[in-house]
C-alpha atoms as a PDB file:
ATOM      1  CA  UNK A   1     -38.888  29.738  15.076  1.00  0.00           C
ATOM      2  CA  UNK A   2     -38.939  26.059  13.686  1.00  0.00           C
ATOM      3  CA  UNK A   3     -38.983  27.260  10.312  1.00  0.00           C
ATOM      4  CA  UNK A   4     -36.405  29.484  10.748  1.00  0.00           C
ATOM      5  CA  UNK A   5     -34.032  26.641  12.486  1.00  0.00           C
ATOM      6  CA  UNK A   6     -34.962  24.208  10.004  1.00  0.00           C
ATOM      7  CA  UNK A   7     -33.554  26.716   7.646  1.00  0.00           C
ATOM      8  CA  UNK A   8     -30.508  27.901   9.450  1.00  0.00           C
ATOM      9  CA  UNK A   9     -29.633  23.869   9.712  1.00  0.00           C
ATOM     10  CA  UNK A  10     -30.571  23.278   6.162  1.00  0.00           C
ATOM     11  CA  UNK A  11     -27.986  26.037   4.968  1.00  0.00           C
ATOM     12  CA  UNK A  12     -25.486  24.923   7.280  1.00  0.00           C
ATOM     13  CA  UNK A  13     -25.583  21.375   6.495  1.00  0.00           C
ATOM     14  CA  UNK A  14     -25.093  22.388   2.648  1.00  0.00           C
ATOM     15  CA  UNK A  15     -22.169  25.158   3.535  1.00  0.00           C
ATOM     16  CA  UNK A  16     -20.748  21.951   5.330  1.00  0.00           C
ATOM     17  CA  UNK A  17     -20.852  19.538   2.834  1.00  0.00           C
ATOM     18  CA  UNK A  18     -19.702  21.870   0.182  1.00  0.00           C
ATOM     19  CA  UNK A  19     -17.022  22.346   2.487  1.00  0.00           C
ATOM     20  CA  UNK A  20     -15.512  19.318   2.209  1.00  0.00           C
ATOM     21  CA  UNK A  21     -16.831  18.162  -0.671  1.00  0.00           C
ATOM     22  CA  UNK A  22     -13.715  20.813  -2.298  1.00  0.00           C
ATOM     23  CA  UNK A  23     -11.027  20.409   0.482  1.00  0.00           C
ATOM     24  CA  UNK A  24     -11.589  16.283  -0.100  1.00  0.00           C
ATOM     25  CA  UNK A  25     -12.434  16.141  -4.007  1.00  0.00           C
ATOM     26  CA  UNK A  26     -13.020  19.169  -6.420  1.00  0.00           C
ATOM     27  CA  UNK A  27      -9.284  21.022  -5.260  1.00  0.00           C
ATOM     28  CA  UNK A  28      -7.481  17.590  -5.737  1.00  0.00           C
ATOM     29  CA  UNK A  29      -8.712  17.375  -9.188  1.00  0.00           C
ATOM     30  CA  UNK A  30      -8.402  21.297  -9.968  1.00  0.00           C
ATOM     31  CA  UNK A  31      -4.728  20.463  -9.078  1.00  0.00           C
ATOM     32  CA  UNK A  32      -4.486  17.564 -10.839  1.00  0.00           C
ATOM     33  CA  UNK A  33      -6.033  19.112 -14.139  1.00  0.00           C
ATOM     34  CA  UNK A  34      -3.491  22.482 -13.789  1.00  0.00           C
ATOM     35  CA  UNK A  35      -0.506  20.562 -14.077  1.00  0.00           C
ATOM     36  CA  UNK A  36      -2.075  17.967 -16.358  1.00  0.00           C
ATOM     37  CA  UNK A  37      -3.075  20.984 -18.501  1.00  0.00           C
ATOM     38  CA  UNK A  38      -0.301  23.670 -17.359  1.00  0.00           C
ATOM     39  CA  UNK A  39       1.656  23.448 -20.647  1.00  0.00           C
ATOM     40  CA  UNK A  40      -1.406  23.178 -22.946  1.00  0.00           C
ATOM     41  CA  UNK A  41      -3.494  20.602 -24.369  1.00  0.00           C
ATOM     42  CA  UNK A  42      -0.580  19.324 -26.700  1.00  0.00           C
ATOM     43  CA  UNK A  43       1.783  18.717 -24.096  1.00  0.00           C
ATOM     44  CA  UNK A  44      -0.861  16.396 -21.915  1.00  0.00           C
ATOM     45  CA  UNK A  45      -1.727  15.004 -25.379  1.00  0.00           C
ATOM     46  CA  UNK A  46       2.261  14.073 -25.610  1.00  0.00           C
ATOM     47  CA  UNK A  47       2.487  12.535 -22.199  1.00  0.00           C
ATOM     48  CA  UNK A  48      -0.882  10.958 -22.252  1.00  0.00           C
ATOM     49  CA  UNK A  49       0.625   9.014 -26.024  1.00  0.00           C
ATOM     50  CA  UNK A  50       4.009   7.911 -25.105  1.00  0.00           C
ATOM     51  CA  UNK A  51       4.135   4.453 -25.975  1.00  0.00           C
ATOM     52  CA  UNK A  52       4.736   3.440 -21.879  1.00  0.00           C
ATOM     53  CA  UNK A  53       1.840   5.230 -21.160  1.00  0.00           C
ATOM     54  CA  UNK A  54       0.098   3.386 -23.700  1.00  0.00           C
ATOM     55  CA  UNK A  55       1.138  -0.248 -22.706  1.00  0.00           C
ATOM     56  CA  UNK A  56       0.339   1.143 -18.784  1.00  0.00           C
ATOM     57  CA  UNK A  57      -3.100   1.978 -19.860  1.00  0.00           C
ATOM     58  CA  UNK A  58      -4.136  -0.662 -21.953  1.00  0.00           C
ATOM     59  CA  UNK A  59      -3.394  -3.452 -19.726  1.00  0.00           C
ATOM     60  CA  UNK A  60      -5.006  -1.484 -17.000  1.00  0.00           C
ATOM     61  CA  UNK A  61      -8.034  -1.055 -18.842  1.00  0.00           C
ATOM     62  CA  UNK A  62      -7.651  -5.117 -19.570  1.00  0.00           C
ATOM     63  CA  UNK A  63      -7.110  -6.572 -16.154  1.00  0.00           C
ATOM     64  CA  UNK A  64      -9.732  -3.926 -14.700  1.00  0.00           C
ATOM     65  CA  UNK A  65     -12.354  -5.313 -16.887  1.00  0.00           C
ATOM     66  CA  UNK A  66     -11.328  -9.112 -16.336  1.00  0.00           C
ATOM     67  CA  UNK A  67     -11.562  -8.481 -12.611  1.00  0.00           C
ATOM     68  CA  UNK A  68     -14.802  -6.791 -12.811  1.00  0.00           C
ATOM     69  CA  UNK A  69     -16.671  -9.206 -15.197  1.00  0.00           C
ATOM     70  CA  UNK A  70     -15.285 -12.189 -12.512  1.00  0.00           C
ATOM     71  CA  UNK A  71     -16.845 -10.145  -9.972  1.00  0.00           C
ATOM     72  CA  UNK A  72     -20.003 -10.220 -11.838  1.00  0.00           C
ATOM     73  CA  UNK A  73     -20.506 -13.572 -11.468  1.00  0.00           C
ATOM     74  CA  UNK A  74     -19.287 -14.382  -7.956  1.00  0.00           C
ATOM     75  CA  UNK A  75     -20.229 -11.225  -6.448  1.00  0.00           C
ATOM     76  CA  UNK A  76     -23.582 -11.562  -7.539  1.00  0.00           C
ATOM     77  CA  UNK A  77     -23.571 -15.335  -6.659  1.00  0.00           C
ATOM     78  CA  UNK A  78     -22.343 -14.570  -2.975  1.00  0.00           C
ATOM     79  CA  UNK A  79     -24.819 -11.521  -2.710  1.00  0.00           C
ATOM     80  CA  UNK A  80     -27.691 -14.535  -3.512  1.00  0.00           C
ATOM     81  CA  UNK A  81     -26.232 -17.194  -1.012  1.00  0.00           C
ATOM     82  CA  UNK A  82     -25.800 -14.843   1.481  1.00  0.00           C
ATOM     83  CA  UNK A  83     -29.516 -13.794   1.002  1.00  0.00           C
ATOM     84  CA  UNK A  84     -31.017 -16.801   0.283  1.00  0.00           C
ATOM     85  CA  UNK A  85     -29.440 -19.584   2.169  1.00  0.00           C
ATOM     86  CA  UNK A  86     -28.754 -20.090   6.023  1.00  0.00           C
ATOM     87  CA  UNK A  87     -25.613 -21.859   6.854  1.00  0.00           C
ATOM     88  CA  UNK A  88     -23.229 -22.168  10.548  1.00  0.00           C
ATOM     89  CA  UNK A  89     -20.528 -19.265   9.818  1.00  0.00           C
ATOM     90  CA  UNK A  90     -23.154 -17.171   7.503  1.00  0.00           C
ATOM     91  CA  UNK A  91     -22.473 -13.762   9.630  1.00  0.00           C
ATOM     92  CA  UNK A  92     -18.639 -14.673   9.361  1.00  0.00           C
ATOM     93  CA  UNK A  93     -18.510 -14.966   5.705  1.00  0.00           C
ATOM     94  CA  UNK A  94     -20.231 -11.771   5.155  1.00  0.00           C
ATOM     95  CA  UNK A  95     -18.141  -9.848   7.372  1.00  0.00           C
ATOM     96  CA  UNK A  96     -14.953 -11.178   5.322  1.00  0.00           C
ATOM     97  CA  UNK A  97     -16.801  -9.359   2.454  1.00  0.00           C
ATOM     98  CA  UNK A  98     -15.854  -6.330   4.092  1.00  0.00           C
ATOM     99  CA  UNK A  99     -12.151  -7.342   4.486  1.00  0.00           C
ATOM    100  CA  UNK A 100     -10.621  -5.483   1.348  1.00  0.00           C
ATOM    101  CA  UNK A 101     -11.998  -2.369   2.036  1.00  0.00           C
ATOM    102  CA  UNK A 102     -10.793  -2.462   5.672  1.00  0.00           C
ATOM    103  CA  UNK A 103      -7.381  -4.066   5.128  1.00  0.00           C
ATOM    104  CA  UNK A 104      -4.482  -2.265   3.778  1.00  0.00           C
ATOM    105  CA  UNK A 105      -3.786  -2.992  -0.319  1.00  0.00           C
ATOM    106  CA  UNK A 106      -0.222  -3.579   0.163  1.00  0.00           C
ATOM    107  CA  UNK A 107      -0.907  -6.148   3.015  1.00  0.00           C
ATOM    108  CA  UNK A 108      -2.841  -7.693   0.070  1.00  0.00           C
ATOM    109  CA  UNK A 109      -0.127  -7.293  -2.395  1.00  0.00           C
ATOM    110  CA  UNK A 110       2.287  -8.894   0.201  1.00  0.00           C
ATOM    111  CA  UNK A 111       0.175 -11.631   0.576  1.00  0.00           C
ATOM    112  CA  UNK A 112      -0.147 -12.486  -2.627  1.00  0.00           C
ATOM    113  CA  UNK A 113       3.089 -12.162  -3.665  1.00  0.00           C
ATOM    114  CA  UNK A 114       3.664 -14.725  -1.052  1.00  0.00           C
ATOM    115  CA  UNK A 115       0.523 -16.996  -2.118  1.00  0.00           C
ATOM    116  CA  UNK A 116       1.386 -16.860  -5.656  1.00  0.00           C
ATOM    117  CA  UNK A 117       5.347 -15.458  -6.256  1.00  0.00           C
ATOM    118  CA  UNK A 118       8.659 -17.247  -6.703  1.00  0.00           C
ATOM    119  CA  UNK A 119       8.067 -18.824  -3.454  1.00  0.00           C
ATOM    120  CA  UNK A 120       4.583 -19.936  -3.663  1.00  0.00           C
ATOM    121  CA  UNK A 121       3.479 -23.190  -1.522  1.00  0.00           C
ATOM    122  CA  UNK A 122       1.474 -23.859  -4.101  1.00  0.00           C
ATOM    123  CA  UNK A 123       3.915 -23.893  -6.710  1.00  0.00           C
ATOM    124  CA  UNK A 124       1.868 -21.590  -8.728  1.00  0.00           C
ATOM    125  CA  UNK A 125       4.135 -18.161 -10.091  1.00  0.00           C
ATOM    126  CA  UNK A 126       2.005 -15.618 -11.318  1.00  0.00           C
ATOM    127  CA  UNK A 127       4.076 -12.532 -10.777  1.00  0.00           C
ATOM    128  CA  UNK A 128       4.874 -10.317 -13.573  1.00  0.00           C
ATOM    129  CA  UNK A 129       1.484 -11.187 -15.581  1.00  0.00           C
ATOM    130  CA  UNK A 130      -1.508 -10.259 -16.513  1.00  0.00           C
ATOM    131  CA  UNK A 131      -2.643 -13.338 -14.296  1.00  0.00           C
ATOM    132  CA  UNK A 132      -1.893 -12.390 -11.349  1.00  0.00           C
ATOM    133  CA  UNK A 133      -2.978  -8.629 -11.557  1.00  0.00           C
ATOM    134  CA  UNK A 134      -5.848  -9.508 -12.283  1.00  0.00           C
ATOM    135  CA  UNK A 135      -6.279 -11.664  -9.132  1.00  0.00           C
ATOM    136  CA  UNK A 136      -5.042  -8.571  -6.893  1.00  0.00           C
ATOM    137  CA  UNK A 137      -8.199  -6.556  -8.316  1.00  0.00           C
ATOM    138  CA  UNK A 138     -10.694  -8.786  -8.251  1.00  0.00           C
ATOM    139  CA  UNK A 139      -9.888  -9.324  -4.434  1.00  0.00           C
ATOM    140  CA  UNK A 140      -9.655  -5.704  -4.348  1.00  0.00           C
ATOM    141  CA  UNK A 141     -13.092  -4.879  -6.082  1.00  0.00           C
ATOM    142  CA  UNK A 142     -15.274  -7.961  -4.601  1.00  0.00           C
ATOM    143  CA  UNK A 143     -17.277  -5.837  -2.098  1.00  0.00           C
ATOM    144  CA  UNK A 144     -18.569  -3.512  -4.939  1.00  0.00           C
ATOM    145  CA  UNK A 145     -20.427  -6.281  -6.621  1.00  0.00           C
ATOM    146  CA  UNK A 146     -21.851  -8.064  -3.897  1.00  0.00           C
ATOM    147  CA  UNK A 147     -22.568  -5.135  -1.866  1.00  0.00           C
ATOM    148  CA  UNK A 148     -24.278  -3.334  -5.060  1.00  0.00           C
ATOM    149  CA  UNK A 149     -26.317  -6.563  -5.475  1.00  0.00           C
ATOM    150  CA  UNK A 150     -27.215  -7.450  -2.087  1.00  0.00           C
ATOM    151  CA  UNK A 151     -29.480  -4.577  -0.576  1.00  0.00           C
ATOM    152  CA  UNK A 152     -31.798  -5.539  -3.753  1.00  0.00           C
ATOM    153  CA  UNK A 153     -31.921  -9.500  -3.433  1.00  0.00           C
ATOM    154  CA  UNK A 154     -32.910  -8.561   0.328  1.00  0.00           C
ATOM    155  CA  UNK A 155     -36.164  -6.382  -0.924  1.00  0.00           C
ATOM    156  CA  UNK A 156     -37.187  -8.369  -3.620  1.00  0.00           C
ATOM    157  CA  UNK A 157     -40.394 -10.304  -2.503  1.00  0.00           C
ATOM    158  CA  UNK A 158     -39.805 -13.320  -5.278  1.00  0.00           C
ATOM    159  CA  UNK A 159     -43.565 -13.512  -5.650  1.00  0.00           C
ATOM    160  CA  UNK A 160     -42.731 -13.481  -9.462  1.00  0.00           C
ATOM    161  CA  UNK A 161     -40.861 -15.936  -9.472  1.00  0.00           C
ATOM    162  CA  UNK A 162     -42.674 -18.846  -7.211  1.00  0.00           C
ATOM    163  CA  UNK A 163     -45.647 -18.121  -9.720  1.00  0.00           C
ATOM    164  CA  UNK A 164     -43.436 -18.657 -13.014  1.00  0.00           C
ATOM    165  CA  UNK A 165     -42.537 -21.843 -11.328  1.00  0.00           C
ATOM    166  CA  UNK A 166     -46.019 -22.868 -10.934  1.00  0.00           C
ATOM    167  CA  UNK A 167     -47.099 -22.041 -13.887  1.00  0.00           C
ATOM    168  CA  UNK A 168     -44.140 -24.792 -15.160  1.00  0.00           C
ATOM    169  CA  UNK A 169     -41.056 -22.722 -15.997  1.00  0.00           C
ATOM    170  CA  UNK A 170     -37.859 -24.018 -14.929  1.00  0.00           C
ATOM    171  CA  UNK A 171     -35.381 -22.487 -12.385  1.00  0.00           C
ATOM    172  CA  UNK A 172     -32.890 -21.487 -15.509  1.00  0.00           C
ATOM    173  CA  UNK A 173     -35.348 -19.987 -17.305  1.00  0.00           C
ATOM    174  CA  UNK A 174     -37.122 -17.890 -14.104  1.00  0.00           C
ATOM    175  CA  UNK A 175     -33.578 -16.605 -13.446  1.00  0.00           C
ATOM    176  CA  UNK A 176     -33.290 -15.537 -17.008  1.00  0.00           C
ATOM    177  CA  UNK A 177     -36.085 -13.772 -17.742  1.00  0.00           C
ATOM    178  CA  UNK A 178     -37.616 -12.347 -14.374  1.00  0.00           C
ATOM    179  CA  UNK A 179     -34.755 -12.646 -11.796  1.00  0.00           C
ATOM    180  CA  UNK A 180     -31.508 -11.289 -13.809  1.00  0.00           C
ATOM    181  CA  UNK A 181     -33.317  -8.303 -15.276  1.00  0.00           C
ATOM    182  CA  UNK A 182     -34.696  -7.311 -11.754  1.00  0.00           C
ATOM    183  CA  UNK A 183     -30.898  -7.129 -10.915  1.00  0.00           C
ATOM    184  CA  UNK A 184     -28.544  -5.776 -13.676  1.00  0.00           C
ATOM    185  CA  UNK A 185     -29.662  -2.102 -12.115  1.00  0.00           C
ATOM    186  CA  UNK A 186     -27.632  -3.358  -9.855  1.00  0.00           C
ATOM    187  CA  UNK A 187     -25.406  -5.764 -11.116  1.00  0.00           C
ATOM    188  CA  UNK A 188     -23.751  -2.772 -13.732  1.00  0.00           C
ATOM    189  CA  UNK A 189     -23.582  -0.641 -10.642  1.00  0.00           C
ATOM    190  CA  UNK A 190     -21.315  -2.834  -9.585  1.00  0.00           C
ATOM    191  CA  UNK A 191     -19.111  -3.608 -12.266  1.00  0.00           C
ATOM    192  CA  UNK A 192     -18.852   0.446 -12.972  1.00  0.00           C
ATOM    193  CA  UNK A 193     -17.845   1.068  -9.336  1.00  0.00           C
ATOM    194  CA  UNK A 194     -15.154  -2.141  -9.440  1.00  0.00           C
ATOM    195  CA  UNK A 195     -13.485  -1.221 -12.844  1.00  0.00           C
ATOM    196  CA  UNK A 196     -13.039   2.686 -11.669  1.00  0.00           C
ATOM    197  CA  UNK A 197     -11.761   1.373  -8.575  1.00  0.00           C
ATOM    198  CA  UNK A 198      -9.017  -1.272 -10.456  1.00  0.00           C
ATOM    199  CA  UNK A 199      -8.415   1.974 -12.078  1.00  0.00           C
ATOM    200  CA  UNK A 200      -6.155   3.447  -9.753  1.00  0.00           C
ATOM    201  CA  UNK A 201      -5.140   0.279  -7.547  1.00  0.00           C
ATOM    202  CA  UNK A 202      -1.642   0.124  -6.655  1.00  0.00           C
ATOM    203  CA  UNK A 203      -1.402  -1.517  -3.534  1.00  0.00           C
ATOM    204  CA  UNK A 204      -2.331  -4.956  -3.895  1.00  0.00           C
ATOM    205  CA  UNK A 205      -1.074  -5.343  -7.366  1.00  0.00           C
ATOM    206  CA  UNK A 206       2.515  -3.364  -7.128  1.00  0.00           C
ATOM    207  CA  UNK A 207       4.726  -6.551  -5.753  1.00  0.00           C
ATOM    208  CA  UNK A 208       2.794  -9.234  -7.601  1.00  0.00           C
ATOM    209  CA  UNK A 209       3.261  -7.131 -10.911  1.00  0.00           C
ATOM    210  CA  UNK A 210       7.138  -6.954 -11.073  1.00  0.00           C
ATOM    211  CA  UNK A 211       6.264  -3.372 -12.644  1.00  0.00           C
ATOM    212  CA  UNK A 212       7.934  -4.216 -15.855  1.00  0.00           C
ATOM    213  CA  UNK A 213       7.221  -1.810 -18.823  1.00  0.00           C
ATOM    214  CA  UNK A 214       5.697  -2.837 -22.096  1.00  0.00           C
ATOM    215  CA  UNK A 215       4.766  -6.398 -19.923  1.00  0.00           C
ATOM    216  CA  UNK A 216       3.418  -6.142 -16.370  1.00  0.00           C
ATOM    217  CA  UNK A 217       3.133  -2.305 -15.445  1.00  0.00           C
ATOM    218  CA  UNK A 218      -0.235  -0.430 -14.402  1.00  0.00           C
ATOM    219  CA  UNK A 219      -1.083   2.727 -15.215  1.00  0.00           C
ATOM    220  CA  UNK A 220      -0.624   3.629 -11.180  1.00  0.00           C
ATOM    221  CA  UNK A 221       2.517   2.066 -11.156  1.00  0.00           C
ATOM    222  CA  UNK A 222       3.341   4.037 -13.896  1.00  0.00           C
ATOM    223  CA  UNK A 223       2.077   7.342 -12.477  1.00  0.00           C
ATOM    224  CA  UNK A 224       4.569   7.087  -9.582  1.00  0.00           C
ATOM    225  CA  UNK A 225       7.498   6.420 -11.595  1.00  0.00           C
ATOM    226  CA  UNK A 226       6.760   9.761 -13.347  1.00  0.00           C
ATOM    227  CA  UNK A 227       6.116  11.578 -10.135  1.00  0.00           C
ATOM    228  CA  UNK A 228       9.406  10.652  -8.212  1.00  0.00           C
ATOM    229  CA  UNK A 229      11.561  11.312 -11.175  1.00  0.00           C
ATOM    230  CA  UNK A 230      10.438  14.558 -11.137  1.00  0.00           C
ATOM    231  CA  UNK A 231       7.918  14.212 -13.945  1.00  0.00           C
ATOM    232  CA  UNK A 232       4.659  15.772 -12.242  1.00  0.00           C
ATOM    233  CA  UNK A 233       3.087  17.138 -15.149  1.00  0.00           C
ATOM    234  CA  UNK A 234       3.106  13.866 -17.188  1.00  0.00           C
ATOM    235  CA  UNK A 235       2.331  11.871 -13.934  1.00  0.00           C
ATOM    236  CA  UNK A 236      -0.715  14.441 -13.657  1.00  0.00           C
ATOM    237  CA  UNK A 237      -1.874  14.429 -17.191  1.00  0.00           C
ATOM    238  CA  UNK A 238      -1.953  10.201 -16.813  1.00  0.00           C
ATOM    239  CA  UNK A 239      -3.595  10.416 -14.005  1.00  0.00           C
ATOM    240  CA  UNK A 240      -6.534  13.029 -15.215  1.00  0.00           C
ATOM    241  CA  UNK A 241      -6.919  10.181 -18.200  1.00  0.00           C
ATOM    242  CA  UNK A 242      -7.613   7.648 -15.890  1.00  0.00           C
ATOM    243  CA  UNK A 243      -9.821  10.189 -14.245  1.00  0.00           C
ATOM    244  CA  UNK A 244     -11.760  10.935 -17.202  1.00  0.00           C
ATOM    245  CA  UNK A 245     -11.993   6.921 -18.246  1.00  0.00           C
ATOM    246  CA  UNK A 246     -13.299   6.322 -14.689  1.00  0.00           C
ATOM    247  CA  UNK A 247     -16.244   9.014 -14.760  1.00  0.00           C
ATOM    248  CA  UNK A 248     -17.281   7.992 -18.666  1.00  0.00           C
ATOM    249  CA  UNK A 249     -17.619   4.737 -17.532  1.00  0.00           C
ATOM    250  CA  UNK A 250     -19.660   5.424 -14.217  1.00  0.00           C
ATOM    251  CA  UNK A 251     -21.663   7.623 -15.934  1.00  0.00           C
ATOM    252  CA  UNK A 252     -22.317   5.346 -18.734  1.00  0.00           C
ATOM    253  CA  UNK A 253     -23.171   2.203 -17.001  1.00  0.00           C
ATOM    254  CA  UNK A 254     -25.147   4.677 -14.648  1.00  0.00           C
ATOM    255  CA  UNK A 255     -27.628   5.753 -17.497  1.00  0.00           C
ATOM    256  CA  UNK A 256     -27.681   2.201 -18.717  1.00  0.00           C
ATOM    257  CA  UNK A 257     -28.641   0.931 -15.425  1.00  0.00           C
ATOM    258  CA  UNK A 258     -31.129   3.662 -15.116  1.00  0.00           C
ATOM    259  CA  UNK A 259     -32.768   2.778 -18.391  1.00  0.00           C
ATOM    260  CA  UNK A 260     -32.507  -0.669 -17.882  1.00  0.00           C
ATOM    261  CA  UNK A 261     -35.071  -0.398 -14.169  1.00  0.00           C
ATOM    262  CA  UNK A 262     -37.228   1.986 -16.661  1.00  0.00           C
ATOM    263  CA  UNK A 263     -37.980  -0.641 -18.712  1.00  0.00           C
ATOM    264  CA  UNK A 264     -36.574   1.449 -21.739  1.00  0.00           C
END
């Protein structure tokens, strides 16, 4: 009788996650690819290659990988201070981590329009550049890195370490050859799951871009200009190349960071 309940929940659980793993994911994309693909491959070619789309894309692809790299380096350096070090307002701090997945991308955008637009208190205009998209993502995409790297910092035991320091090495070089290593598994784990997400952002960067083509417009800024004049097909066939960018480069960095905690 246990067996056959164990089954029963086993089979349900999987009819239930298949479930809406295709209402959530797999029949958005099979949309998304039938009008991407609805008038053949040269027509998506076409839309995918119109010199917009190209400008769209490229600085996309630019300010995506800007933001992530910065995230590299202080998401990983706030994942080790928050493990490492104990400080008054410690919990706070990494509760604000949190904040950009829980707060609303275009109450980011606003506030950095306001932060760093025509009006800035600080004097400092970075609207309509590559400058100041790339500030909206890396707010945006901060919680990937240090999340990615923190679970890992907060296992490792660091015996390795306090006996390369014994033995004489200094703190640069036990960082560099026994501490970084144990964490670019997760370190590129990060990065991949920042740049697909700066992908697709639109919220946070749509006010601070000025959405100007050939200078300051995303690719998702781009998409919805197609899409409410009426252009679905070459919205959709944009938006299944950003698709396809996003899962080379997760799968890529996933195999690499794979590899990488083989030893390989």
């Amino acid at each position: 009788m246990r067996r056959y309940t164990s089954a029963l929940t086993g089979h349900g659980a999987r009819g239930l996650a298949l479930t809406y793993l295709s209402l959530v994911v797999l029949i958005p994309i099979a949309a998304v690819v039938s009008h991407a693909l609805g008038n053949g491959l040269g027509s998506f070619w076409s839309a995918l290659t119109q010199p917009e789309a190209l400008s769209a894309i490229r600085l996309t692809l630019w300010c995506a990988a800007g933001g992530s790299l910065l995230n590299m380096v202080a998401g990983t350096a706030t994942a080790w201070v928050l493990v490492r070090d104990r400080f008054p307002g410690q919990s706070i701090l990494n509760a604000l981590i949190d904040l950009p997945f829980a707060l609303p991308t275009v109450v980011a955008g606003v506030t950095f329009y306001t932060l760093y637009g025509p009006h800035s208190p600080f004097h400092v205009n970075v609207t309509g550049t590559w400058i100041g998209i790339t500030i909206a993502i890396t707010f945006v995409t901060l919680p990937f890195s240090v999340r990615a790297v923190q679970p890992l910092l907060e296992t490792r035991t660091f015996t390795a370490e306090a006996a390369a320091a014994t033995l004489g090495a200094s703190s640069v070089r036990v960082f560099r050859t026994i501490t970084l290593p144990a964490l670019m598994p997760a370190i590129l784990t990060g990065i991949g799951l920042a740049f697909a997400r700066a992908l697709g952002e639109y919220g946070s960067v749509v006010f601070i871009s000025n959405n100007l083509p050939y200078r300051s417009e995303i690719a998702s800024s781009y998409v919805y200009s197609l899409a409410t004049s009426g252009q679905v097909d070459a919205a959709s066939a944009v938006s299944l190349g950003l698709l396809v960018m996003a899962l080379v480069v997760l799968m890529g960095i996933n195999i690499t960071a794979q590899r990488i905690g083989r030893g390989e």
